[in-house]
C-alpha atoms as a PDB file:
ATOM      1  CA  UNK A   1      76.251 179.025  86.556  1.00  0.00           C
ATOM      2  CA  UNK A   2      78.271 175.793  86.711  1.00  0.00           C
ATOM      3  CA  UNK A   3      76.933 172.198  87.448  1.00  0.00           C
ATOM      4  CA  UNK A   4      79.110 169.416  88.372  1.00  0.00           C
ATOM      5  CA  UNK A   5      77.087 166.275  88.898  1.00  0.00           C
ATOM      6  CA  UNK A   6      80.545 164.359  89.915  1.00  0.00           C
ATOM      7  CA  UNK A   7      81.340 166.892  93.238  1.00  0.00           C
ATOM      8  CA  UNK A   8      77.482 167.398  93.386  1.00  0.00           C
ATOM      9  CA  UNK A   9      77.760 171.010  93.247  1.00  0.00           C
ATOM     10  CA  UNK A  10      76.455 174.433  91.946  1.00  0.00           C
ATOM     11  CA  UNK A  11      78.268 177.697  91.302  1.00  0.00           C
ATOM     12  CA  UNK A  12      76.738 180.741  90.589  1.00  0.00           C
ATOM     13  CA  UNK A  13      78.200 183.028  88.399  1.00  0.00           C
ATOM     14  CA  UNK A  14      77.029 186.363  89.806  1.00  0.00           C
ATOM     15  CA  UNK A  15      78.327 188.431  92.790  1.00  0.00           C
ATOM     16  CA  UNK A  16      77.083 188.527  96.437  1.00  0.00           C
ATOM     17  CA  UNK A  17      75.549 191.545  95.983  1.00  0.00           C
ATOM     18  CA  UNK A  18      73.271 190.700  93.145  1.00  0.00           C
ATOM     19  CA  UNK A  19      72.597 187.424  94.707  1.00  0.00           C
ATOM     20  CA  UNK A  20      71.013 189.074  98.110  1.00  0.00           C
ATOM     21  CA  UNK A  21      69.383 191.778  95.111  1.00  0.00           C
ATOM     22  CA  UNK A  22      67.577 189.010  93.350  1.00  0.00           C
ATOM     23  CA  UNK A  23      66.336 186.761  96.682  1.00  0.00           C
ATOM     24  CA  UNK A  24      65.234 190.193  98.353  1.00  0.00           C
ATOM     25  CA  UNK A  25      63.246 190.868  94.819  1.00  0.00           C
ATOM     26  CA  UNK A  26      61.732 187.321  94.627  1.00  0.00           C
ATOM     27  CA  UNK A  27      58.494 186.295  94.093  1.00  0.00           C
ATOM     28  CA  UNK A  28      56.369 183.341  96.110  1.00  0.00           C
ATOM     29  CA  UNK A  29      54.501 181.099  94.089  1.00  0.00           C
ATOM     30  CA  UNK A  30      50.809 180.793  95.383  1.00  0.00           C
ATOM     31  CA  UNK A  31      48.542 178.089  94.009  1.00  0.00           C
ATOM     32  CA  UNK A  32      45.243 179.049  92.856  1.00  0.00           C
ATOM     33  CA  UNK A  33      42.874 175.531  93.884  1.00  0.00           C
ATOM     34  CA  UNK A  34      40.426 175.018  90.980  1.00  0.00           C
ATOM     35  CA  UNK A  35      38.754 172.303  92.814  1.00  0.00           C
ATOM     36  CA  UNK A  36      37.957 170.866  95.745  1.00  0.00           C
ATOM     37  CA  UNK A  37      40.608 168.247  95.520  1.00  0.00           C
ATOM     38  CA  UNK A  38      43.023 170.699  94.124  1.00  0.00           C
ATOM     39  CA  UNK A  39      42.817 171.950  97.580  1.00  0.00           C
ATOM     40  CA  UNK A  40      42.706 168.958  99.497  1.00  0.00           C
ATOM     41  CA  UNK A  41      45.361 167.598  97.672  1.00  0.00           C
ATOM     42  CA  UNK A  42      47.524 170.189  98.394  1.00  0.00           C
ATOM     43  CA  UNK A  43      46.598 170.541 102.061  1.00  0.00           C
ATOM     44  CA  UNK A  44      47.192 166.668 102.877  1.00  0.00           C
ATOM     45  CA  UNK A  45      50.172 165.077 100.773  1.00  0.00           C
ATOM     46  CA  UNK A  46      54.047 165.484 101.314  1.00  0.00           C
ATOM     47  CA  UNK A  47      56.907 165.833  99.173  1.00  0.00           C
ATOM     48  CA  UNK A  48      57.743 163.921  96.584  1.00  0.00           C
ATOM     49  CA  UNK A  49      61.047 162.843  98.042  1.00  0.00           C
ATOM     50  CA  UNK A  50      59.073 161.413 101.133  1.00  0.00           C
ATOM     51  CA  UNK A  51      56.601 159.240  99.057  1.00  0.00           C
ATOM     52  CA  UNK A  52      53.774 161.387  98.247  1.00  0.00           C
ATOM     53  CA  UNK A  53      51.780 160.267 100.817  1.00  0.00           C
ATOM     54  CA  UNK A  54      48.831 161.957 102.733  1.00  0.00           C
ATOM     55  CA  UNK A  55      50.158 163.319 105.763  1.00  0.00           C
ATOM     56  CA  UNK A  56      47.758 162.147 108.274  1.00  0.00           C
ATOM     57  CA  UNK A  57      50.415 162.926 111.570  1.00  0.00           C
ATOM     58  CA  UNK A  58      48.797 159.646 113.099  1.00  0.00           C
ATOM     59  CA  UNK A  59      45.148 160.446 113.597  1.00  0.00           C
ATOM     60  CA  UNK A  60      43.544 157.036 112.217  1.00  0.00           C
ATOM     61  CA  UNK A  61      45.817 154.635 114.418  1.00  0.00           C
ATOM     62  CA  UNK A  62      43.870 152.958 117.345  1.00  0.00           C
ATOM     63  CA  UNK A  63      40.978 153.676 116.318  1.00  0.00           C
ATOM     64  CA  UNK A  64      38.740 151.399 118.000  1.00  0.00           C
ATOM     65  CA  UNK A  65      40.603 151.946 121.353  1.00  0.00           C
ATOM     66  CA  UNK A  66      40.053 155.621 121.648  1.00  0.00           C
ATOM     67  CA  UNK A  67      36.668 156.345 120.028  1.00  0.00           C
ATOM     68  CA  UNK A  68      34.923 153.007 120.193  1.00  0.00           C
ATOM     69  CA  UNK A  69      34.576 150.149 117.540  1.00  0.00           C
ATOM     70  CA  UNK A  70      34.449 152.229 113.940  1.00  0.00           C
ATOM     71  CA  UNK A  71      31.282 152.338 112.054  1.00  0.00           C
ATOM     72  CA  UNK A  72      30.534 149.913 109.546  1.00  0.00           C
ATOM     73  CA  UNK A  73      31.220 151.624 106.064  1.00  0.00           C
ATOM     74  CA  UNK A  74      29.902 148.311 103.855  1.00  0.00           C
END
């Protein structure tokens, strides 16, 4: 294989055929969750590259509007 940062490329050093060989013979990673947060952790955030965040699509905007004034949590 052959990096070059400057172009921003990657070359593989291995014919087509043994590329398609070793992609057909791959393996998926599957997280085992430990814990509970483990598992909502991995359920709920995003990538790295997009901050991390929990994805939460939304859901908790206007709240008061569509289900009523929210409870008081203090």
């Amino acid at each position: 294989m052959t990096i070059d940062l400057n172009k921003r490329r990657v070359d593989l050093l291995i014919s087509k055929s043994e590329f398609k060989k070793r992609r057909k013979n791959k393996k998926l990673f599957k997280a085992n969750n430990q814990t509970p947060w483990q598992e909502i952790f991995r359920n709920t955030v995003g990538q790295l590259e997009d901050g991390a965040c929990i994805n939460s699509r939304g859901r908790y905007l206007d709240v008061s509007h569509t289900k009523g004034l929210p409870r008081d949590s203090h």
